[in-house]
PDB file of N, CA and C in Angstrom:
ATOM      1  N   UNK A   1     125.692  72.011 109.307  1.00  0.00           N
ATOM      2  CA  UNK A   1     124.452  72.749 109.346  1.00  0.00           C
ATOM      3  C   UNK A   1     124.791  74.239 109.337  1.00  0.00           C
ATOM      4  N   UNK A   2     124.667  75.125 108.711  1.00  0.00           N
ATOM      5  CA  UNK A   2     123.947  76.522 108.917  1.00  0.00           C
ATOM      6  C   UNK A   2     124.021  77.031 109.877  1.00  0.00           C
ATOM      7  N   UNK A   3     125.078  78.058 110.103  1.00  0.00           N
ATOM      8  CA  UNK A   3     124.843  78.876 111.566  1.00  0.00           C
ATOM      9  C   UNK A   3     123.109  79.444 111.574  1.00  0.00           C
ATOM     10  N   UNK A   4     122.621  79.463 110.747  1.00  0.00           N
ATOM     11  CA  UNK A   4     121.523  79.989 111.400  1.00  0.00           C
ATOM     12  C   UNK A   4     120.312  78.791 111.385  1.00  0.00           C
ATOM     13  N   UNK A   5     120.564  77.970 110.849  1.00  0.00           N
ATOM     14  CA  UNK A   5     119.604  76.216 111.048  1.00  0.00           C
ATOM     15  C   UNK A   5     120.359  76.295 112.692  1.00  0.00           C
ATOM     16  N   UNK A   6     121.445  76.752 113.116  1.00  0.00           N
ATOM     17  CA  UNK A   6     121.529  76.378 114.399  1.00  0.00           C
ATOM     18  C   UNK A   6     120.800  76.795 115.200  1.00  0.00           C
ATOM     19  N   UNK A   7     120.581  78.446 115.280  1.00  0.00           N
ATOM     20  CA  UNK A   7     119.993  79.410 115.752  1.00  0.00           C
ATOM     21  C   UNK A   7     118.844  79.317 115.481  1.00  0.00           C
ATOM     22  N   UNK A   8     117.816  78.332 114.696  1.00  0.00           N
ATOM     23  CA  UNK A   8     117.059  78.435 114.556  1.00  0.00           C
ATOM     24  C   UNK A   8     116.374  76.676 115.638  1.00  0.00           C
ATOM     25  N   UNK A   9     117.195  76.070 115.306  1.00  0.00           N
ATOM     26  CA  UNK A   9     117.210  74.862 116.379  1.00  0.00           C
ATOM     27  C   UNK A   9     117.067  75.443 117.833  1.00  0.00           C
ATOM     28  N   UNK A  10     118.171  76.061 118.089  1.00  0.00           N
ATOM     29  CA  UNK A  10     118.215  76.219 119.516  1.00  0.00           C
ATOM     30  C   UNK A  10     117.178  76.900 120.450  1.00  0.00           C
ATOM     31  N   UNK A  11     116.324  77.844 119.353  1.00  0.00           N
ATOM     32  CA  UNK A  11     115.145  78.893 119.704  1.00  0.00           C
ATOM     33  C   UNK A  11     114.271  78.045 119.513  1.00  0.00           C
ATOM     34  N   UNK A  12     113.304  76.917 118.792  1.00  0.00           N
ATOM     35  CA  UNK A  12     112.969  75.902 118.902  1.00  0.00           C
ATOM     36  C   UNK A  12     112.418  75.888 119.536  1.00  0.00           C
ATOM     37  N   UNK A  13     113.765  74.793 120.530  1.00  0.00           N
ATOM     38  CA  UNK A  13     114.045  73.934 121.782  1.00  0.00           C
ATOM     39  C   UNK A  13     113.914  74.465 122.756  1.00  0.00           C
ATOM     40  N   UNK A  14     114.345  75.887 122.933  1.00  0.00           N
ATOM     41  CA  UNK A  14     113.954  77.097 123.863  1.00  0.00           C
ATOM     42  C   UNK A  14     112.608  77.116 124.223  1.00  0.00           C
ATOM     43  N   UNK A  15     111.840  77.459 123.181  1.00  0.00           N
ATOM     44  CA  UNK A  15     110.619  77.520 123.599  1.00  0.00           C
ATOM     45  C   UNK A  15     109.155  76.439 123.213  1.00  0.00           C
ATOM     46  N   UNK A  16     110.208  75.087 123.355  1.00  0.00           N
ATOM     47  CA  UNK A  16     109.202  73.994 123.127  1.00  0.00           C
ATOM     48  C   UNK A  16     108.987  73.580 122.179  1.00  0.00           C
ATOM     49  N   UNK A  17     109.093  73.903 120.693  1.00  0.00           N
ATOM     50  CA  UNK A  17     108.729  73.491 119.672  1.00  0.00           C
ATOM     51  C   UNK A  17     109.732  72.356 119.151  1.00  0.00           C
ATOM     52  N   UNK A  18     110.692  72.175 119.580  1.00  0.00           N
ATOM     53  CA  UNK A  18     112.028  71.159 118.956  1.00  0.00           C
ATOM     54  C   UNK A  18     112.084  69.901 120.052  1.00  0.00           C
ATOM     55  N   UNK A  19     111.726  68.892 119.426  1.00  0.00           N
ATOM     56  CA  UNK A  19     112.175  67.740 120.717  1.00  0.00           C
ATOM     57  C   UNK A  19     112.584  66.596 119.730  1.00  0.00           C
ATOM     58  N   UNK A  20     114.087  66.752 120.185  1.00  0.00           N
ATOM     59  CA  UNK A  20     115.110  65.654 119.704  1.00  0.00           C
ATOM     60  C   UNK A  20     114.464  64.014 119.805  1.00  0.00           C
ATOM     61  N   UNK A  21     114.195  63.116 118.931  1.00  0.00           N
ATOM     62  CA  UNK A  21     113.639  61.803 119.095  1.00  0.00           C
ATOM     63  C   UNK A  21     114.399  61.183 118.756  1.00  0.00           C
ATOM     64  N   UNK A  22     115.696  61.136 117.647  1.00  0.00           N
ATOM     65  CA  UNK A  22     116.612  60.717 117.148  1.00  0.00           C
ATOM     66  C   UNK A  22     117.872  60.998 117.001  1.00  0.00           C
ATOM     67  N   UNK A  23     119.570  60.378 117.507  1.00  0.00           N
ATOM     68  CA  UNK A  23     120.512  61.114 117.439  1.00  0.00           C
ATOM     69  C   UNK A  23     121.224  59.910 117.003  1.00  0.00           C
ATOM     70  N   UNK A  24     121.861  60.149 115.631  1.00  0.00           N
ATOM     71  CA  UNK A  24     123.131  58.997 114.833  1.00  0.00           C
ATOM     72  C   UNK A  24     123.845  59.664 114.337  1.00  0.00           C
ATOM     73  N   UNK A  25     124.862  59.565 114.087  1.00  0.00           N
ATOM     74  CA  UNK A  25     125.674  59.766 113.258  1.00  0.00           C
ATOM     75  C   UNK A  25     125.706  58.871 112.062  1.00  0.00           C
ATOM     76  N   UNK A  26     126.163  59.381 110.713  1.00  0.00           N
ATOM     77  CA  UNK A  26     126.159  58.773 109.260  1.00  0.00           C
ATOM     78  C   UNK A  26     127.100  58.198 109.641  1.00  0.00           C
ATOM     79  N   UNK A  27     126.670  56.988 108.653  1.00  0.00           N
ATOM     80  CA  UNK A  27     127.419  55.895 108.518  1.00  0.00           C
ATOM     81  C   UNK A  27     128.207  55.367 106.907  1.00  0.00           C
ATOM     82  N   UNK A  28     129.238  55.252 106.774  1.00  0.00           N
ATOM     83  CA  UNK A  28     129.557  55.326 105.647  1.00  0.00           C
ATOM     84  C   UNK A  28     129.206  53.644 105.320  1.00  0.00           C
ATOM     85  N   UNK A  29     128.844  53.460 103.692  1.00  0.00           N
ATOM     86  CA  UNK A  29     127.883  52.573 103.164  1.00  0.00           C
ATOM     87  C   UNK A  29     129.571  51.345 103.161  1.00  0.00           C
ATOM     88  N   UNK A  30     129.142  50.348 102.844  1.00  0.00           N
ATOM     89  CA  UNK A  30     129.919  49.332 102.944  1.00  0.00           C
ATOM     90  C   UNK A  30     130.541  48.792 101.184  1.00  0.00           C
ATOM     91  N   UNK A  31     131.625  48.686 101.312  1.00  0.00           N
ATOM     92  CA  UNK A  31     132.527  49.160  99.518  1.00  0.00           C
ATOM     93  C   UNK A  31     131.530  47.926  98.922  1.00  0.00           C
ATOM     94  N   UNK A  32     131.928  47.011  99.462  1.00  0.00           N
ATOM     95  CA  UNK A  32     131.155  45.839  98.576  1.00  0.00           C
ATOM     96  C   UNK A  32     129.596  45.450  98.160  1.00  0.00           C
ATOM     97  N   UNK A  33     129.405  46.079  98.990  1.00  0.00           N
ATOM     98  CA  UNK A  33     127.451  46.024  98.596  1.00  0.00           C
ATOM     99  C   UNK A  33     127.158  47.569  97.632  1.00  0.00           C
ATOM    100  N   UNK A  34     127.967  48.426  98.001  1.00  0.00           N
ATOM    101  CA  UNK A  34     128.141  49.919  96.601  1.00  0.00           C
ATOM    102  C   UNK A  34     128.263  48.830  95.671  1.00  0.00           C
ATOM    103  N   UNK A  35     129.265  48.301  95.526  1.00  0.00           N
ATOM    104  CA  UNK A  35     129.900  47.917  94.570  1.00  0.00           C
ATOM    105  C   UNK A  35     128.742  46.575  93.425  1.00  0.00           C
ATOM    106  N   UNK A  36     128.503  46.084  94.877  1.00  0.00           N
ATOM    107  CA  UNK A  36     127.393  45.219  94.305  1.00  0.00           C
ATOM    108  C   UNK A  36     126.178  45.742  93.277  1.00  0.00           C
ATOM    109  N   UNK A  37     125.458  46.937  94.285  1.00  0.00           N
ATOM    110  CA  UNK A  37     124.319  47.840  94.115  1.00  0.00           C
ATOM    111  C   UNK A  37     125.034  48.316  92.416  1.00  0.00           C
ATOM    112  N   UNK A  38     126.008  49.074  92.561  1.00  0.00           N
ATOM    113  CA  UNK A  38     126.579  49.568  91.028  1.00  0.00           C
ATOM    114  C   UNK A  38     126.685  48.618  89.707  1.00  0.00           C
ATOM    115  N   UNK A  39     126.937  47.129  90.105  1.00  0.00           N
ATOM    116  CA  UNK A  39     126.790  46.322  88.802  1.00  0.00           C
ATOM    117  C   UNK A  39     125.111  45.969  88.702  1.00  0.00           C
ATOM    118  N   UNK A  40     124.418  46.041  89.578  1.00  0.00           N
ATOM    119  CA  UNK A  40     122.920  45.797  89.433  1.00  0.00           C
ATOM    120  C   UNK A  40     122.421  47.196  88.707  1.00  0.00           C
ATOM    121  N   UNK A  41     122.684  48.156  88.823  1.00  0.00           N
ATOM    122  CA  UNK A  41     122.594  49.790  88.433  1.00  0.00           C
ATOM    123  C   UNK A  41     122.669  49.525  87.093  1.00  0.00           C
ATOM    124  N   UNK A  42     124.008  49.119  86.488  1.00  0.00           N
ATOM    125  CA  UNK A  42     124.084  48.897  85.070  1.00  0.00           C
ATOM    126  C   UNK A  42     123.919  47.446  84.578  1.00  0.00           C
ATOM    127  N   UNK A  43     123.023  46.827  84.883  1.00  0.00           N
ATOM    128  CA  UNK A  43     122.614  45.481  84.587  1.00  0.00           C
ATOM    129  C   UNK A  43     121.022  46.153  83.813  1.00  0.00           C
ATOM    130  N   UNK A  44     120.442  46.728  84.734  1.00  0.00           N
ATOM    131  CA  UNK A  44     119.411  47.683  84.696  1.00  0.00           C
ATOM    132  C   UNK A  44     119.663  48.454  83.684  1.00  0.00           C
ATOM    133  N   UNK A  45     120.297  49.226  83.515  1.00  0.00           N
ATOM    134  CA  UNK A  45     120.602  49.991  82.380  1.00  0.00           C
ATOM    135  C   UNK A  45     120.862  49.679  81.106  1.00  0.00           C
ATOM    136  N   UNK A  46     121.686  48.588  81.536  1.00  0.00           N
ATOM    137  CA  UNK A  46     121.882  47.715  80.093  1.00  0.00           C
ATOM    138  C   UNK A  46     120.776  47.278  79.381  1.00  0.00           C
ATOM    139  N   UNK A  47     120.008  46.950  80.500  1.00  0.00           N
ATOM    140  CA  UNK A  47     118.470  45.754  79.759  1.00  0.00           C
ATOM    141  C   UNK A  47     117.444  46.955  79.389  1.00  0.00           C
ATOM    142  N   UNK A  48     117.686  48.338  79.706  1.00  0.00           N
ATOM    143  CA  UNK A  48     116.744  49.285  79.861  1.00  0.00           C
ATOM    144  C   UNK A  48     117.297  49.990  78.172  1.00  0.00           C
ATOM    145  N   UNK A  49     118.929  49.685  78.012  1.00  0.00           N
ATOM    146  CA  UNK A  49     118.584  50.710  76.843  1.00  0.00           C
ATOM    147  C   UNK A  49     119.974  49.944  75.734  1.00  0.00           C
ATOM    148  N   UNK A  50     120.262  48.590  76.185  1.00  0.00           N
ATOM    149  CA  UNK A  50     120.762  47.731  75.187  1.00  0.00           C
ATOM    150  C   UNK A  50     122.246  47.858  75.617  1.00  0.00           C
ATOM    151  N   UNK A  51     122.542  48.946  75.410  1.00  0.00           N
ATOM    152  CA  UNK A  51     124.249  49.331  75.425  1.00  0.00           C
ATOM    153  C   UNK A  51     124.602  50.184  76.194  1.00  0.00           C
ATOM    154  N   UNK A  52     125.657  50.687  77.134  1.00  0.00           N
ATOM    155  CA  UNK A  52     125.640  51.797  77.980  1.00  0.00           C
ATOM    156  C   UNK A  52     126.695  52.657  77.287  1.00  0.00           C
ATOM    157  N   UNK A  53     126.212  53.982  77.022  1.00  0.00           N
ATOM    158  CA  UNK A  53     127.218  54.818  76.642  1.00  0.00           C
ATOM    159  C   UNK A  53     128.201  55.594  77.534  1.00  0.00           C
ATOM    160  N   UNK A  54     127.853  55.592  79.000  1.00  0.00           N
ATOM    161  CA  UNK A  54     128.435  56.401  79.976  1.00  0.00           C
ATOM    162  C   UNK A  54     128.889  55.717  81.409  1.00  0.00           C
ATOM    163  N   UNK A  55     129.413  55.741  82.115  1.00  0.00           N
ATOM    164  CA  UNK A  55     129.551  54.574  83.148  1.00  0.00           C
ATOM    165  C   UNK A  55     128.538  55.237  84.304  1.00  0.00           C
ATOM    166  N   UNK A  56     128.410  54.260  85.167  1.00  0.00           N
ATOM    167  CA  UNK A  56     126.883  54.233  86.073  1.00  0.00           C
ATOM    168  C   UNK A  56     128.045  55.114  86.825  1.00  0.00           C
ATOM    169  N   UNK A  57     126.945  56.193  87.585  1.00  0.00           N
ATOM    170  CA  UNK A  57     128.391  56.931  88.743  1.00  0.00           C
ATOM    171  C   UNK A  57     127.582  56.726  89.856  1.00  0.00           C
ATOM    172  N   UNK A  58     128.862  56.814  90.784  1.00  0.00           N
ATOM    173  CA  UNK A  58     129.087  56.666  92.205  1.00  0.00           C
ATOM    174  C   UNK A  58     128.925  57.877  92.832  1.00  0.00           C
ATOM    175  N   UNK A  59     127.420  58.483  94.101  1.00  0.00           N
ATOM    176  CA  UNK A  59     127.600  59.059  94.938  1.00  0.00           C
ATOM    177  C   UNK A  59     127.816  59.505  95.936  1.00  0.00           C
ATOM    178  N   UNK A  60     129.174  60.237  96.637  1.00  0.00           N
ATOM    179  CA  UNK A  60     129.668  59.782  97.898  1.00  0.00           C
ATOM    180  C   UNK A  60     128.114  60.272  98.943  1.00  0.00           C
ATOM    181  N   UNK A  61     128.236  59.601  99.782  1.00  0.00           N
ATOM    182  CA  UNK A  61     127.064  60.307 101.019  1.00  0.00           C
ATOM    183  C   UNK A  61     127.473  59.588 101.869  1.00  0.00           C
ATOM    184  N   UNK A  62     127.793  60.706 103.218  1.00  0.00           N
ATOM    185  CA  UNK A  62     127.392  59.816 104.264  1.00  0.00           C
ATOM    186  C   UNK A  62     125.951  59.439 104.742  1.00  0.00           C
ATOM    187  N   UNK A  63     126.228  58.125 104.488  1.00  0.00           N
ATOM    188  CA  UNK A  63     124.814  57.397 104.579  1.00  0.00           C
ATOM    189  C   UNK A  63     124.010  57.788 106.034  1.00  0.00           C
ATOM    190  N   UNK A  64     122.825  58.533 105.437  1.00  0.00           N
ATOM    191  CA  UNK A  64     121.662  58.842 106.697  1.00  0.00           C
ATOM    192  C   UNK A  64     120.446  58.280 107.015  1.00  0.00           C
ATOM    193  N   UNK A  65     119.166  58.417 106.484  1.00  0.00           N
ATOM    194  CA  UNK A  65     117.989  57.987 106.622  1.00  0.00           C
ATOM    195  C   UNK A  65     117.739  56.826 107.368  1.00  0.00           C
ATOM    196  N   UNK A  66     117.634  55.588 106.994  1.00  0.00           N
ATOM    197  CA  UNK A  66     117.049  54.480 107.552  1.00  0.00           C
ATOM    198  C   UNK A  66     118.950  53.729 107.915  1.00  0.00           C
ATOM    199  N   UNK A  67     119.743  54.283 107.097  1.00  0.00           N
ATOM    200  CA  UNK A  67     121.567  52.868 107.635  1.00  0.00           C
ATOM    201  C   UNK A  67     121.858  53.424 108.224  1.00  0.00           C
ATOM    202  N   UNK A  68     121.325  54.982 109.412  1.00  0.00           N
ATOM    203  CA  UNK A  68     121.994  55.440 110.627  1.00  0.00           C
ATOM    204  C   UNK A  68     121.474  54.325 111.611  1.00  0.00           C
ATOM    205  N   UNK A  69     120.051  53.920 111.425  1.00  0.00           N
ATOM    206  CA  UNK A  69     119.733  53.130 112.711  1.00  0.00           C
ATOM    207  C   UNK A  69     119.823  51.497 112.365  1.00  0.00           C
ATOM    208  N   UNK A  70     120.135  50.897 111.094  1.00  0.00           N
ATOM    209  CA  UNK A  70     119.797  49.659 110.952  1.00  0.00           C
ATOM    210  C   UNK A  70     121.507  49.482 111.040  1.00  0.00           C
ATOM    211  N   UNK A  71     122.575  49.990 110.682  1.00  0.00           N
ATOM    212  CA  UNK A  71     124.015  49.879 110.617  1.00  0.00           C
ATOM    213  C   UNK A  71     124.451  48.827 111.916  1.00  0.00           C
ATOM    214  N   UNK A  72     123.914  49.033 112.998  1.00  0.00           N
ATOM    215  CA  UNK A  72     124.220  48.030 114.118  1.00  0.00           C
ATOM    216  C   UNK A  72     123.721  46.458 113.667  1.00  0.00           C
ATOM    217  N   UNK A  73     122.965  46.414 112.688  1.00  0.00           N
ATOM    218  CA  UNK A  73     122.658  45.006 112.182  1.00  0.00           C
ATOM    219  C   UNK A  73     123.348  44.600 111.306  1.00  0.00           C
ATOM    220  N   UNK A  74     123.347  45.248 110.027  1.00  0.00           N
ATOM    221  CA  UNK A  74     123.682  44.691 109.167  1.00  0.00           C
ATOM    222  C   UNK A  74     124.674  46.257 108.020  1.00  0.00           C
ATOM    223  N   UNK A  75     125.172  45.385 106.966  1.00  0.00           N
ATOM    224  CA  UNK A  75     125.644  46.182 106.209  1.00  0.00           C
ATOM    225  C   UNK A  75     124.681  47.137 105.077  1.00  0.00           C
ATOM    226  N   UNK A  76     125.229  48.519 105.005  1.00  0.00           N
ATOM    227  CA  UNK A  76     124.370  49.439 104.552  1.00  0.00           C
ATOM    228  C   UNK A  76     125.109  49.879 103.377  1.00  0.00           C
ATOM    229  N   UNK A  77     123.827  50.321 102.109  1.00  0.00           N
ATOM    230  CA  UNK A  77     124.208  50.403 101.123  1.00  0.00           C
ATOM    231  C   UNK A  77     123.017  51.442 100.986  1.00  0.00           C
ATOM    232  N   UNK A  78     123.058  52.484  99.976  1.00  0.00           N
ATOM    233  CA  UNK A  78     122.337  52.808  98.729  1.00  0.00           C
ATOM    234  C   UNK A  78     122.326  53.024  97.654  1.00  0.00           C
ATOM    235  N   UNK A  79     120.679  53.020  96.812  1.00  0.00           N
ATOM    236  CA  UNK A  79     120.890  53.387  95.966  1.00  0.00           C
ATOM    237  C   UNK A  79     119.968  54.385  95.288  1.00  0.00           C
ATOM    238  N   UNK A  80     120.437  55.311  94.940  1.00  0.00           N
ATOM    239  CA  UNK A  80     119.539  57.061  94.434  1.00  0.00           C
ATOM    240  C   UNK A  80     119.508  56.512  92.842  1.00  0.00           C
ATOM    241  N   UNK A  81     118.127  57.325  93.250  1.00  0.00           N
ATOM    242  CA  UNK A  81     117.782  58.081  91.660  1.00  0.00           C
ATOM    243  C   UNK A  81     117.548  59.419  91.408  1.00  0.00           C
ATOM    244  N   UNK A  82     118.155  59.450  90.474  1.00  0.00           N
ATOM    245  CA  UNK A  82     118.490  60.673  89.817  1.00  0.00           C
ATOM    246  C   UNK A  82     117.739  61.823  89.878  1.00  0.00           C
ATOM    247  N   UNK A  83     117.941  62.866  90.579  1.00  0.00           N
ATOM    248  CA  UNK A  83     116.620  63.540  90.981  1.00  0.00           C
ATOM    249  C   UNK A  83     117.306  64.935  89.657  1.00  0.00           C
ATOM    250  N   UNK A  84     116.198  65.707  88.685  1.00  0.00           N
ATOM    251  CA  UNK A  84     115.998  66.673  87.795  1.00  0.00           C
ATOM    252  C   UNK A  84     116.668  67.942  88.807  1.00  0.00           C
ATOM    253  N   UNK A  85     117.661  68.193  88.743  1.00  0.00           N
ATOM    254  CA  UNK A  85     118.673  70.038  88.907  1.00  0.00           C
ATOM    255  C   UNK A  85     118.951  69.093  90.515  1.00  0.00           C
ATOM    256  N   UNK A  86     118.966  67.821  90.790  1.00  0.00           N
ATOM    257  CA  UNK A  86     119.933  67.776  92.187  1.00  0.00           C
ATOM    258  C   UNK A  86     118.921  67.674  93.402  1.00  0.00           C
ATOM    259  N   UNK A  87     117.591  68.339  93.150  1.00  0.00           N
ATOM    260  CA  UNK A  87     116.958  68.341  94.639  1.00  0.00           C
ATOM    261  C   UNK A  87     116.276  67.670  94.964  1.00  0.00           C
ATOM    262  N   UNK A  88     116.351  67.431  95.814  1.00  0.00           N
ATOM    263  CA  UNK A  88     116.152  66.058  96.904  1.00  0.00           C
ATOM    264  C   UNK A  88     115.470  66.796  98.124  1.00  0.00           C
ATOM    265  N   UNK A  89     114.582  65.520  98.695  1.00  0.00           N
ATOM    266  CA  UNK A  89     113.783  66.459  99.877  1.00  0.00           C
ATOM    267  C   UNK A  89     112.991  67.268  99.904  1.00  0.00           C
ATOM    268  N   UNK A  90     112.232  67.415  98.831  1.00  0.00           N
ATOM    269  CA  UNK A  90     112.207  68.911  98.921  1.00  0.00           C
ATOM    270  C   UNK A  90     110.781  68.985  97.638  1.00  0.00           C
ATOM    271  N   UNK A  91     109.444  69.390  97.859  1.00  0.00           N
ATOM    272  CA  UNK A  91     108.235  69.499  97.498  1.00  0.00           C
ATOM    273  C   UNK A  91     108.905  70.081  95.367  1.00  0.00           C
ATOM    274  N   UNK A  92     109.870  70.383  95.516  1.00  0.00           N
ATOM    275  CA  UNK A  92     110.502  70.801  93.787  1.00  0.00           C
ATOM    276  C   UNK A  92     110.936  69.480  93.707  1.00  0.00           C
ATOM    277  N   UNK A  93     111.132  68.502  94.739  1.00  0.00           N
ATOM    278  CA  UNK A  93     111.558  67.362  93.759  1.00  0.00           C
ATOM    279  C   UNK A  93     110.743  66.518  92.529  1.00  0.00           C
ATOM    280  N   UNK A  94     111.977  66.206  91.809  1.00  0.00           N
ATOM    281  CA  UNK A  94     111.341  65.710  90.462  1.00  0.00           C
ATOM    282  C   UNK A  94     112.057  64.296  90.021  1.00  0.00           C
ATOM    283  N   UNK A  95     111.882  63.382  89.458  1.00  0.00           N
ATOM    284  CA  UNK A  95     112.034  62.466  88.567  1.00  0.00           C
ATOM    285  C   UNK A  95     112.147  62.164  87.923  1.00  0.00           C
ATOM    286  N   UNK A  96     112.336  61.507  86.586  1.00  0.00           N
ATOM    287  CA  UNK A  96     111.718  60.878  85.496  1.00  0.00           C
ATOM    288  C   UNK A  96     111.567  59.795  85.618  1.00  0.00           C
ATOM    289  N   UNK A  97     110.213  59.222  84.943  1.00  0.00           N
ATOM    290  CA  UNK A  97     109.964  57.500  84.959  1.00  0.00           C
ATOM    291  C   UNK A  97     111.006  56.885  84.685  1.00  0.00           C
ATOM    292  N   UNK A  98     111.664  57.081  83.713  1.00  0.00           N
ATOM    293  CA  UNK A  98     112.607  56.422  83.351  1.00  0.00           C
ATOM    294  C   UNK A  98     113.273  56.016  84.363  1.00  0.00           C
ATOM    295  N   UNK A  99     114.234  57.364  85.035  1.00  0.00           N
ATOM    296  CA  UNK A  99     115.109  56.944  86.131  1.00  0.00           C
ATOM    297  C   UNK A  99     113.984  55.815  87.357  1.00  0.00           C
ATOM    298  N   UNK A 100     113.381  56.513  87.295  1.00  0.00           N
ATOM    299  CA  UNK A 100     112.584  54.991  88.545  1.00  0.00           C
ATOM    300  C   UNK A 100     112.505  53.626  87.813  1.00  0.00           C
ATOM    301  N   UNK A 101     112.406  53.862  87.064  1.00  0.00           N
ATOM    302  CA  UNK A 101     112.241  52.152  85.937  1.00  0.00           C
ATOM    303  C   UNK A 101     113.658  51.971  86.210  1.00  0.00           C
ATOM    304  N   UNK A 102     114.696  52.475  86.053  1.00  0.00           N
ATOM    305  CA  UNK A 102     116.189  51.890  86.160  1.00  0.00           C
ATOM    306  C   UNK A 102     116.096  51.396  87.671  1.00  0.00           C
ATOM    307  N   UNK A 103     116.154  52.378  88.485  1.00  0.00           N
ATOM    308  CA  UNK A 103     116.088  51.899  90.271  1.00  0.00           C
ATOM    309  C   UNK A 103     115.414  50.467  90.030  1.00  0.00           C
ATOM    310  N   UNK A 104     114.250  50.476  89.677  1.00  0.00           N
ATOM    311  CA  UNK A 104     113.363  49.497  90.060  1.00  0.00           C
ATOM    312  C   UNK A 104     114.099  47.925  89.245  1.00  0.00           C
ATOM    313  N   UNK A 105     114.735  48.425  88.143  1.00  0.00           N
ATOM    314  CA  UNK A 105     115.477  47.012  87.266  1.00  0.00           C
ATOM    315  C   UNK A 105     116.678  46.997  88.044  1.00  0.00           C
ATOM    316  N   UNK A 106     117.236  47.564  88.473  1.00  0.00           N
ATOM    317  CA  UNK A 106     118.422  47.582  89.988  1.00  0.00           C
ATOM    318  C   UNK A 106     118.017  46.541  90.900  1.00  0.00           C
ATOM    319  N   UNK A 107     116.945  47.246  91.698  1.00  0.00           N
ATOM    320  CA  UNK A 107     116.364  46.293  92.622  1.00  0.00           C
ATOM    321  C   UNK A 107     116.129  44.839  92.696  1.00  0.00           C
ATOM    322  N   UNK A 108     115.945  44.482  91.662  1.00  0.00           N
ATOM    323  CA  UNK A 108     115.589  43.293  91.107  1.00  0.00           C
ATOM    324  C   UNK A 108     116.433  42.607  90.200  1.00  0.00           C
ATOM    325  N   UNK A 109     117.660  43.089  89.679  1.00  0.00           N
ATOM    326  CA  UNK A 109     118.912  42.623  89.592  1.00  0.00           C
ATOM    327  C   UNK A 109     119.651  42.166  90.714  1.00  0.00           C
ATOM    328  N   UNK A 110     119.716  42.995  91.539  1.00  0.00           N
ATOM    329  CA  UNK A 110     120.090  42.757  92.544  1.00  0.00           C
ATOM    330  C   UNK A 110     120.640  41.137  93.334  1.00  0.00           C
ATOM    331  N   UNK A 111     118.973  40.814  93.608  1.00  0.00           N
ATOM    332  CA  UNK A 111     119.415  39.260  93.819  1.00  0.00           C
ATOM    333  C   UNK A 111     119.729  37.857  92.785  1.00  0.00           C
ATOM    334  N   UNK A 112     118.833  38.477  91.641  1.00  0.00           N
ATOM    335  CA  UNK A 112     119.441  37.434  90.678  1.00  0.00           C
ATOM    336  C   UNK A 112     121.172  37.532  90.300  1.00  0.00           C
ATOM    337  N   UNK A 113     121.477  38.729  90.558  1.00  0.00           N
ATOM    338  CA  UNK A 113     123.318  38.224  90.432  1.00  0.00           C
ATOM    339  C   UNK A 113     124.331  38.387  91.850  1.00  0.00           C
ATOM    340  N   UNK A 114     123.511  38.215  92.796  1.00  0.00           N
ATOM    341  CA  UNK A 114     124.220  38.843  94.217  1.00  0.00           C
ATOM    342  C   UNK A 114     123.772  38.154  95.395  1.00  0.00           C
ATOM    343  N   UNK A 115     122.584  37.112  95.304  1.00  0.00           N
ATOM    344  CA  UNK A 115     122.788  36.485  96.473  1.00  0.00           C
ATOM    345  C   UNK A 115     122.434  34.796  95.744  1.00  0.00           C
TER     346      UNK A 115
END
């Protein structure tokens, strides 16, 4: 974080506005369900555009959002779509249908070749 996201936390919390509800640490995603998630990625891709010219890529993250708190259950995986210049989070985020049509033929690859 940002020396000054710190400084800006701590003044917050100082004066009431910051109250911690959640504390995890990332969890790194599990090789074999990536691995899984990545042949469903280009299963999707394949059926989406016949032939793949480029290989599906792999993004490292330590895994946050929802596999900081479910990780005590079970094994955690994701999978992103492609967000237009990188940003994520963030009211400029953007899409293309396309890329959600791939996620979504992912998703649903998924169990027909994986469980």
């Amino acid at each position: 974080m940002p020396m000054g996201a710190d400084f800006l936390n701590l003044y917050k919390e100082q004066v009431g506005l910051y109250r911690e509800t959640h504390d995890a640490n990332a969890v790194i995603c599990d090789t074999e369900l990536s691995s899984q998630l990545k042949s469903s990625a280009y299963t999707a891709v394949k059926r989406m555009e016949g032939e793949i010219q480029d290989e599906v890529p792999v993004v490292m993250s330590g895994a946050g959002h929802d596999a900081m708190a479910m990780s005590h259950l079970t094994k955690v995986g994701m999978l992103f779509v492609r967000c237009c210049g990188g940003i994520s989070h963030s009211p400029a985020e953007h899409v293309l249908d396309d890329d959600v049509w791939a996620a979504g033929l992912a998703i649903l690859a998924f169990p027909e070749t994986h469980i």
